[in-house]
C-alpha atoms as a PDB file:
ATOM      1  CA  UNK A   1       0.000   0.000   0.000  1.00  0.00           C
ATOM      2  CA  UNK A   2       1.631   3.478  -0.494  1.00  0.00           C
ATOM      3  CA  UNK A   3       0.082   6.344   1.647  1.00  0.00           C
ATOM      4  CA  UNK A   4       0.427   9.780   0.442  1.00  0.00           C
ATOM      5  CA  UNK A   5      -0.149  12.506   2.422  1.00  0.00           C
ATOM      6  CA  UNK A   6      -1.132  15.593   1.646  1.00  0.00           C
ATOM      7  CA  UNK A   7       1.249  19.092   2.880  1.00  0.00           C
ATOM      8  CA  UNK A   8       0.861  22.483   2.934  1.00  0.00           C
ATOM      9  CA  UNK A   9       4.513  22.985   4.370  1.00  0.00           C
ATOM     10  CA  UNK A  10       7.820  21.619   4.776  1.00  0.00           C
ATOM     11  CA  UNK A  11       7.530  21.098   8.176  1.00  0.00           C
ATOM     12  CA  UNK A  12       4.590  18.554   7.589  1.00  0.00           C
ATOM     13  CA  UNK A  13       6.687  17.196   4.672  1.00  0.00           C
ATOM     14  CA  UNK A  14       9.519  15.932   7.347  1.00  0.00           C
ATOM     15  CA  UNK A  15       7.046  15.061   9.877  1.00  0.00           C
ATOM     16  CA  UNK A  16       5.975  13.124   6.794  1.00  0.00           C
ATOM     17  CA  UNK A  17       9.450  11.769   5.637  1.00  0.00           C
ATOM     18  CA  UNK A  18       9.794  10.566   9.780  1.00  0.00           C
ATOM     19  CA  UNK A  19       6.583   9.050   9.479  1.00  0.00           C
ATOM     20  CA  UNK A  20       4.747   6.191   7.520  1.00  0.00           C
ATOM     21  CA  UNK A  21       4.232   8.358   4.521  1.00  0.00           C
ATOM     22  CA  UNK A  22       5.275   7.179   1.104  1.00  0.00           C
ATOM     23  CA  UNK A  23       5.496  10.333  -0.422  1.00  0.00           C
ATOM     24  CA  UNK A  24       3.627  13.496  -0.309  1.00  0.00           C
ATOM     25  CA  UNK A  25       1.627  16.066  -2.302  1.00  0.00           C
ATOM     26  CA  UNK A  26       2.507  19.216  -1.579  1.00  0.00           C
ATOM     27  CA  UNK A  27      -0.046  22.339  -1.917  1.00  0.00           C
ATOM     28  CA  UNK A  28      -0.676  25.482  -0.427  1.00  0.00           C
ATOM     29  CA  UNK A  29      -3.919  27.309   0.804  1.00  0.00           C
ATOM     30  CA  UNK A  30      -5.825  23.818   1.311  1.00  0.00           C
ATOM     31  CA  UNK A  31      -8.794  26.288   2.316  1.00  0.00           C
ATOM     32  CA  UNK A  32      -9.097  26.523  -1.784  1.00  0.00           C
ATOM     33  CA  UNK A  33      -8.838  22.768  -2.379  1.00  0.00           C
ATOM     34  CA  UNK A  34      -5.258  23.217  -2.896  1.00  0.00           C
ATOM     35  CA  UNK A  35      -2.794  25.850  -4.756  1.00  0.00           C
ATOM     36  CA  UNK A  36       0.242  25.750  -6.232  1.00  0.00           C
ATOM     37  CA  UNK A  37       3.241  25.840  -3.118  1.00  0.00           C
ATOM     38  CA  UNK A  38       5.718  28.635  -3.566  1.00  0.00           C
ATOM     39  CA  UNK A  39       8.886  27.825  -5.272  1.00  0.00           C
ATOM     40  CA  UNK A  40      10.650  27.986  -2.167  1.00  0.00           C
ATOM     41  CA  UNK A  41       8.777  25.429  -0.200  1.00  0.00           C
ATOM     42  CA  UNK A  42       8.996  23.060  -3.609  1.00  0.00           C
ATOM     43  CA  UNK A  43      12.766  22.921  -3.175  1.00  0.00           C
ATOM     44  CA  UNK A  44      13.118  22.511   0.337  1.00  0.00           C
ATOM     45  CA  UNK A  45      11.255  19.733   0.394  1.00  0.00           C
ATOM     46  CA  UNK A  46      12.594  17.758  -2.717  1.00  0.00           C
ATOM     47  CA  UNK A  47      15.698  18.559  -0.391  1.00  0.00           C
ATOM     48  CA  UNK A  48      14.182  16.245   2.616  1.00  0.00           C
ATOM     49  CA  UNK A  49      14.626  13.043   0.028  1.00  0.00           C
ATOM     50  CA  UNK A  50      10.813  11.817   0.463  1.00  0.00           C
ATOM     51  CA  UNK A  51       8.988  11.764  -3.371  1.00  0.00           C
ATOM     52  CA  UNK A  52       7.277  15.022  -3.705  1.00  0.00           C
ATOM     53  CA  UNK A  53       4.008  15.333  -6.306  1.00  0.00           C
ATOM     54  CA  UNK A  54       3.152  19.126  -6.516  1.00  0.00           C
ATOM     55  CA  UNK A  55      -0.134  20.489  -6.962  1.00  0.00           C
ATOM     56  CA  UNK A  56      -0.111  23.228 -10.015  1.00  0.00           C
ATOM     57  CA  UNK A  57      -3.228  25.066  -9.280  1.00  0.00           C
ATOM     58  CA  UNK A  58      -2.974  29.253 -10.349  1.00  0.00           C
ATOM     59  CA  UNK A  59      -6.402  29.615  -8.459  1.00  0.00           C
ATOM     60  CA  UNK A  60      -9.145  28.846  -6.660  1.00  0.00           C
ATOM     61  CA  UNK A  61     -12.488  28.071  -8.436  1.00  0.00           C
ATOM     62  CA  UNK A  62     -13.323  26.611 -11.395  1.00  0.00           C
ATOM     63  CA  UNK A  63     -11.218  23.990 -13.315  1.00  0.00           C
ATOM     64  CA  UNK A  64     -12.211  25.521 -16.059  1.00  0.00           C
ATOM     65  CA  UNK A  65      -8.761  27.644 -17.235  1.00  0.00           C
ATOM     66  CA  UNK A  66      -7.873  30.230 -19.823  1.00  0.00           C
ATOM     67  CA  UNK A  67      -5.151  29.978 -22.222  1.00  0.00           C
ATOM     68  CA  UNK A  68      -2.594  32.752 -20.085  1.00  0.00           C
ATOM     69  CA  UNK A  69      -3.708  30.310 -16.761  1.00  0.00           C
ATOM     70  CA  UNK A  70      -2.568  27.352 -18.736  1.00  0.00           C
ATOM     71  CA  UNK A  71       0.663  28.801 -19.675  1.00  0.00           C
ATOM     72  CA  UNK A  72       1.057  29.863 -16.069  1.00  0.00           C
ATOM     73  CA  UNK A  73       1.005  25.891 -15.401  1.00  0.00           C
ATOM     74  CA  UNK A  74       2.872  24.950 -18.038  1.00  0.00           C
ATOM     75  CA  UNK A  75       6.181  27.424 -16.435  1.00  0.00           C
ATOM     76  CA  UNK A  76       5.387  25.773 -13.065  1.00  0.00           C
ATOM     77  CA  UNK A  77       5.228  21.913 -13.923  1.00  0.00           C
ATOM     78  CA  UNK A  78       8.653  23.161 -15.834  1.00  0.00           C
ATOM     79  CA  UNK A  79      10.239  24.728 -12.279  1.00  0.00           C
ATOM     80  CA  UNK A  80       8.500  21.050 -10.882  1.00  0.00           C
ATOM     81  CA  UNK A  81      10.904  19.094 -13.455  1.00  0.00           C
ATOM     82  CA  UNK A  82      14.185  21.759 -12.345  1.00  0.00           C
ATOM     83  CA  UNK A  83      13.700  21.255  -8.944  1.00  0.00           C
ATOM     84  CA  UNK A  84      13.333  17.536  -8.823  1.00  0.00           C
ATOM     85  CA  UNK A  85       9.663  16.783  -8.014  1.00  0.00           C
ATOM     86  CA  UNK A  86       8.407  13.096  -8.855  1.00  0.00           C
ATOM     87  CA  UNK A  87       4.973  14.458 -10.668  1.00  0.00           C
ATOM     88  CA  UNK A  88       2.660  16.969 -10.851  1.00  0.00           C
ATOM     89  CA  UNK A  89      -0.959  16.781  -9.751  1.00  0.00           C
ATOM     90  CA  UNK A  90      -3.002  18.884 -11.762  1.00  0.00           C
ATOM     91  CA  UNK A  91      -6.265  18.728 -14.396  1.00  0.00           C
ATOM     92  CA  UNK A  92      -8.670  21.031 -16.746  1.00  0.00           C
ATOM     93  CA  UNK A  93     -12.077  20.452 -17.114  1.00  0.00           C
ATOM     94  CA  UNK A  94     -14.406  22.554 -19.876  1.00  0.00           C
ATOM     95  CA  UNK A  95     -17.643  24.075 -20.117  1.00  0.00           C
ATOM     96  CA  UNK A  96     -19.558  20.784 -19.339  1.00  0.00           C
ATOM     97  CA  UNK A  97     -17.134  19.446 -16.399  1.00  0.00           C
ATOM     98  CA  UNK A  98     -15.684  17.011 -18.820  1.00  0.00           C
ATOM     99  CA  UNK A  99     -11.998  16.439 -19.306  1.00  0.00           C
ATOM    100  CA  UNK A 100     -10.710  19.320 -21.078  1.00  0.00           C
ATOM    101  CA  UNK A 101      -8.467  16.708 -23.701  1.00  0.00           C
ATOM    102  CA  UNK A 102      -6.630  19.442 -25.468  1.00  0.00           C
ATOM    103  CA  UNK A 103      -5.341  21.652 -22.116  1.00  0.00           C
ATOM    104  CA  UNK A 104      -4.755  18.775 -19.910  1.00  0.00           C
ATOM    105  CA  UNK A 105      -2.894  17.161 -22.520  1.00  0.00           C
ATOM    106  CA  UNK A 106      -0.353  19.866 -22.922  1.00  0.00           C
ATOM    107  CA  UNK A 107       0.252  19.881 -19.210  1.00  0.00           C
ATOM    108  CA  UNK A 108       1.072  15.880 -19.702  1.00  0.00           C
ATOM    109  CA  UNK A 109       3.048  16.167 -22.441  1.00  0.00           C
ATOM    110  CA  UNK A 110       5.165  19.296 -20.588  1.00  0.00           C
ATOM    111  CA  UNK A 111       5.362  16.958 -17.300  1.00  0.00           C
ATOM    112  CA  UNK A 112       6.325  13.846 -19.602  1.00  0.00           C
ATOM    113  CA  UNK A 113       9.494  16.004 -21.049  1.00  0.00           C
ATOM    114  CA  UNK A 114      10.782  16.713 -17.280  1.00  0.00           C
ATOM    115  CA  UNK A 115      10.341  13.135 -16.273  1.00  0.00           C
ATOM    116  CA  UNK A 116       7.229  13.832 -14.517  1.00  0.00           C
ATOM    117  CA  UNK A 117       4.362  11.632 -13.394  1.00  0.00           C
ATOM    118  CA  UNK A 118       0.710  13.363 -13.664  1.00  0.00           C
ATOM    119  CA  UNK A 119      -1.962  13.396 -11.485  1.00  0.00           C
ATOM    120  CA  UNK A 120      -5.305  14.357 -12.510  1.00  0.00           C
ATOM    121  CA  UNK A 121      -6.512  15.875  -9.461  1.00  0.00           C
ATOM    122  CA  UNK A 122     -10.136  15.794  -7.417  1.00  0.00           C
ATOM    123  CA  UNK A 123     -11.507  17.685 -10.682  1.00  0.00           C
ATOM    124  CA  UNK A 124     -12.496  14.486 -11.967  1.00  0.00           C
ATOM    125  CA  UNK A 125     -15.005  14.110  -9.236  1.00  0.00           C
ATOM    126  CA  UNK A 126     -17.285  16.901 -11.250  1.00  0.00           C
ATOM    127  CA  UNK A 127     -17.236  14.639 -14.510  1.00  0.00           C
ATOM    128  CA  UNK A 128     -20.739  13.162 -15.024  1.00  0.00           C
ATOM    129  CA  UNK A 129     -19.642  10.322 -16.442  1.00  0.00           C
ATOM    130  CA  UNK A 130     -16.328   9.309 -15.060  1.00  0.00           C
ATOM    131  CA  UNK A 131     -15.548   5.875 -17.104  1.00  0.00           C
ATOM    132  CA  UNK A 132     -15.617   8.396 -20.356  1.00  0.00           C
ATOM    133  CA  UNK A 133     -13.263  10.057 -18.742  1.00  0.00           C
ATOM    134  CA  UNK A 134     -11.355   7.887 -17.196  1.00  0.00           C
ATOM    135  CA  UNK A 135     -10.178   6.633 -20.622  1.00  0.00           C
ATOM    136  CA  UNK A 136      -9.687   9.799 -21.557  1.00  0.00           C
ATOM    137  CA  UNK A 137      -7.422  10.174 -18.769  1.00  0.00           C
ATOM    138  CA  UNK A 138      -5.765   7.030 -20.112  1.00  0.00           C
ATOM    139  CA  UNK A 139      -5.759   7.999 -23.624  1.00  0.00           C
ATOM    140  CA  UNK A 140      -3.679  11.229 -22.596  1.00  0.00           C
ATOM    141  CA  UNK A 141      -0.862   9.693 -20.646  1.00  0.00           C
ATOM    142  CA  UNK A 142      -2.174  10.573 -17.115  1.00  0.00           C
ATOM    143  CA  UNK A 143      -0.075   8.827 -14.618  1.00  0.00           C
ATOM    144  CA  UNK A 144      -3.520   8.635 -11.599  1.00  0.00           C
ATOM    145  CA  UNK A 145      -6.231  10.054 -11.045  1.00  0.00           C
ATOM    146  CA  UNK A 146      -7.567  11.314  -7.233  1.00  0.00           C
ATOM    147  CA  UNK A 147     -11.342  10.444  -7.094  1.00  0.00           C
ATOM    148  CA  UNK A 148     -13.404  10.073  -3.765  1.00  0.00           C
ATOM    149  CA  UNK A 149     -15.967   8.482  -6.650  1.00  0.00           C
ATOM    150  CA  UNK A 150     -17.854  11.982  -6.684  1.00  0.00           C
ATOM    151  CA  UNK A 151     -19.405  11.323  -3.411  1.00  0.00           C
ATOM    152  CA  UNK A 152     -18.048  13.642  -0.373  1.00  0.00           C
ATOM    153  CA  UNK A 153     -15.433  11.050   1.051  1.00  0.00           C
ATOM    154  CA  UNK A 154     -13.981   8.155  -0.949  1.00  0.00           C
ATOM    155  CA  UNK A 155     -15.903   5.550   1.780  1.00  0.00           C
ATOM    156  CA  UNK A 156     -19.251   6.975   0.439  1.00  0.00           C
ATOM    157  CA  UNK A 157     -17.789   6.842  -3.052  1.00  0.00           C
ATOM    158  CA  UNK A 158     -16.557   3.339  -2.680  1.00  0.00           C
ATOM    159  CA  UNK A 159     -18.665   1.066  -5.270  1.00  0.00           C
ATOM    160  CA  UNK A 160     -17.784   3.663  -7.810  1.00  0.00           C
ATOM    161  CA  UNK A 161     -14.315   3.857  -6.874  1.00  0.00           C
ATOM    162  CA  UNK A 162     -14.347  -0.119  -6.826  1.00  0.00           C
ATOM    163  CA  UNK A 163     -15.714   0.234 -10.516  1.00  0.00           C
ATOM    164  CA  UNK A 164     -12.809   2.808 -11.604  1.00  0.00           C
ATOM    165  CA  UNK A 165     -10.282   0.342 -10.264  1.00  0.00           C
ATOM    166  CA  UNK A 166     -11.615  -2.422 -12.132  1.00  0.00           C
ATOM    167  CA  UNK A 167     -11.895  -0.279 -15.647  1.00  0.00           C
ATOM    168  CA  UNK A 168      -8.391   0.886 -15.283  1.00  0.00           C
ATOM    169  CA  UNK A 169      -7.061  -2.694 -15.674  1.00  0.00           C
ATOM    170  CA  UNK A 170      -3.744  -1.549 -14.375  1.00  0.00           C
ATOM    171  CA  UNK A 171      -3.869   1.528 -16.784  1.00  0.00           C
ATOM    172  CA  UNK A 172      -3.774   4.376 -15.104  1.00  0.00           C
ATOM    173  CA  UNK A 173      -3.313   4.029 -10.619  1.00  0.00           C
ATOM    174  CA  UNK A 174      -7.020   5.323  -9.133  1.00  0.00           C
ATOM    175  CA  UNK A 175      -6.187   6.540  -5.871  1.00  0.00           C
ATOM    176  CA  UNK A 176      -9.083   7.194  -3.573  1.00  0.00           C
ATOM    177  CA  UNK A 177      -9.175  10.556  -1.321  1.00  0.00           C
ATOM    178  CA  UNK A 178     -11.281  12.615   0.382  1.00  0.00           C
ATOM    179  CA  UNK A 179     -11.870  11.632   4.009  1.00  0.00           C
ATOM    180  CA  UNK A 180      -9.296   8.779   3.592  1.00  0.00           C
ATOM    181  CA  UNK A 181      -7.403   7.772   7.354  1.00  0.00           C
ATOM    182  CA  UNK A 182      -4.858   5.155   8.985  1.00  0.00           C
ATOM    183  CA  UNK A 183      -8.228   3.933  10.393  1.00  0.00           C
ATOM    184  CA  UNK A 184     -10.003   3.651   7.081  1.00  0.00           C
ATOM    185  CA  UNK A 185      -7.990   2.670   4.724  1.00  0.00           C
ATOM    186  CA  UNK A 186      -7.122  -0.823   4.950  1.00  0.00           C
ATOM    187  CA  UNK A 187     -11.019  -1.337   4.558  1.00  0.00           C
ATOM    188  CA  UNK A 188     -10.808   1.191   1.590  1.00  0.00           C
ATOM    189  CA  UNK A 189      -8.206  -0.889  -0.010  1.00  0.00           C
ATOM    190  CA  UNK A 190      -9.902  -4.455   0.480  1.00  0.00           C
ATOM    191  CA  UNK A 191     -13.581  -2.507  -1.047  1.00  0.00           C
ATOM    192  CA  UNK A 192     -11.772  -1.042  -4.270  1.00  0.00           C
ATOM    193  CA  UNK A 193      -8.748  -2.772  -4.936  1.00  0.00           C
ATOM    194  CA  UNK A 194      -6.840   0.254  -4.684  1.00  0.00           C
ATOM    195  CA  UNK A 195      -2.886   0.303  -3.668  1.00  0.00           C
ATOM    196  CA  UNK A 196      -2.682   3.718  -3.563  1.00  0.00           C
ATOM    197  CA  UNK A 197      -3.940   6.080  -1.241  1.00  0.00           C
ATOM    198  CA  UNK A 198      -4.296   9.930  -0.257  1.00  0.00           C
ATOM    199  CA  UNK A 199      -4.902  12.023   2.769  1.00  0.00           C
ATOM    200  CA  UNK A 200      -4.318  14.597   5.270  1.00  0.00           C
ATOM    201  CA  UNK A 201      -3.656  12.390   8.582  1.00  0.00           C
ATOM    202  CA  UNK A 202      -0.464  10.653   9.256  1.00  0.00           C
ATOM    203  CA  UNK A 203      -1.294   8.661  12.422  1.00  0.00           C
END
């Protein structure tokens, strides 16, 4: 099983490190579902020799991003690459809360040429019909995909989850979130299959 947890600092990314985490996502202002850390805090925690995925997030609000916000992204998932993160977790959606194929594709494609995995992020909850895409997902080179199933935490979203894992076929890694705990998740992993796992708690 490989826990990630998420951090909004570097002190929570050694606490991390010392702990039973596997790697972690780092973020800032989890208040907004997660931003983009500061270039600063990216560094020093590559530094602390724990895998580091990065959230690259310009804003809060809607997935839905113009074509200066994805260039924004694309500069950060190339600082990601300098400074030695393992991937980036990140995702558009359009109009219609599908996948948007053609942005998120270009952030892949950037976070391919750095060595970069790619995690579509919690966005993909708002997709009404997540198998379409999940292949998508797979189709663009998508490393995992966060999902609590679209349900508020991932054990409410657990059949669908369960469903996700089975689709994939060892495609792309579902990783359930959202409400996921030390306490939980062994029951998580035996309902959906799932070897990966997100959340905030360490203990």
């Amino acid at each position: 099983m490989i826990w990630e947890r998420c951090c909004t600092g570097v002190d929570q990314v050694r606490q991390s490190r010392d702990g039973n985490a596997s790697r972690v996502e780092l973020c800032s202002h989890l208040e907004l579902d997660g931003l983009t850390p500061s270039h600063g805090d990216i560094e020093a925690s590559v530094a602390l020799g724990i895998p580091v995925n990065v959230m690259v997030r310009p804003r809060g609000g809607r997935f839905v991003y113009s074509e200066e916000e994805v260039f924004i992204m694309l500069e950060q998932i190339e600082f990601c690459g300098r400074a030695g993160a393992s991937a980036v977790v990140a995702g558009c959606l359009n109009d219609k809360y599908g996948i948007d194929v053609v942005a998120t594709s270009r952030l892949v494609e950037r976070a391919a040429r750095f060595g970069l995995g790619f995690t579509f992020h919690r966005a993909f909850d708002l997709c009404p019909d997540k198998e379409k895409s999940l292949e998508e997902l797979i189709d663009i080179g998508c490393t995992r995909v966060l999902t609590s199933g679209g349900a508020p935490t991932a054990m409410e979203g657990v059949s669908v989850i369960a469903r996700l894992v089975c689709i994939s076929a060892g495609r792309i890694i579902v990783m359930p979130g959202g409400g996921v705990t030390p306490s939980n998740v062994s029951r998580l992993q035996s309902l959906t299959g799932a070897s990966e796992f997100h959340g905030t708690r360490l203990y």
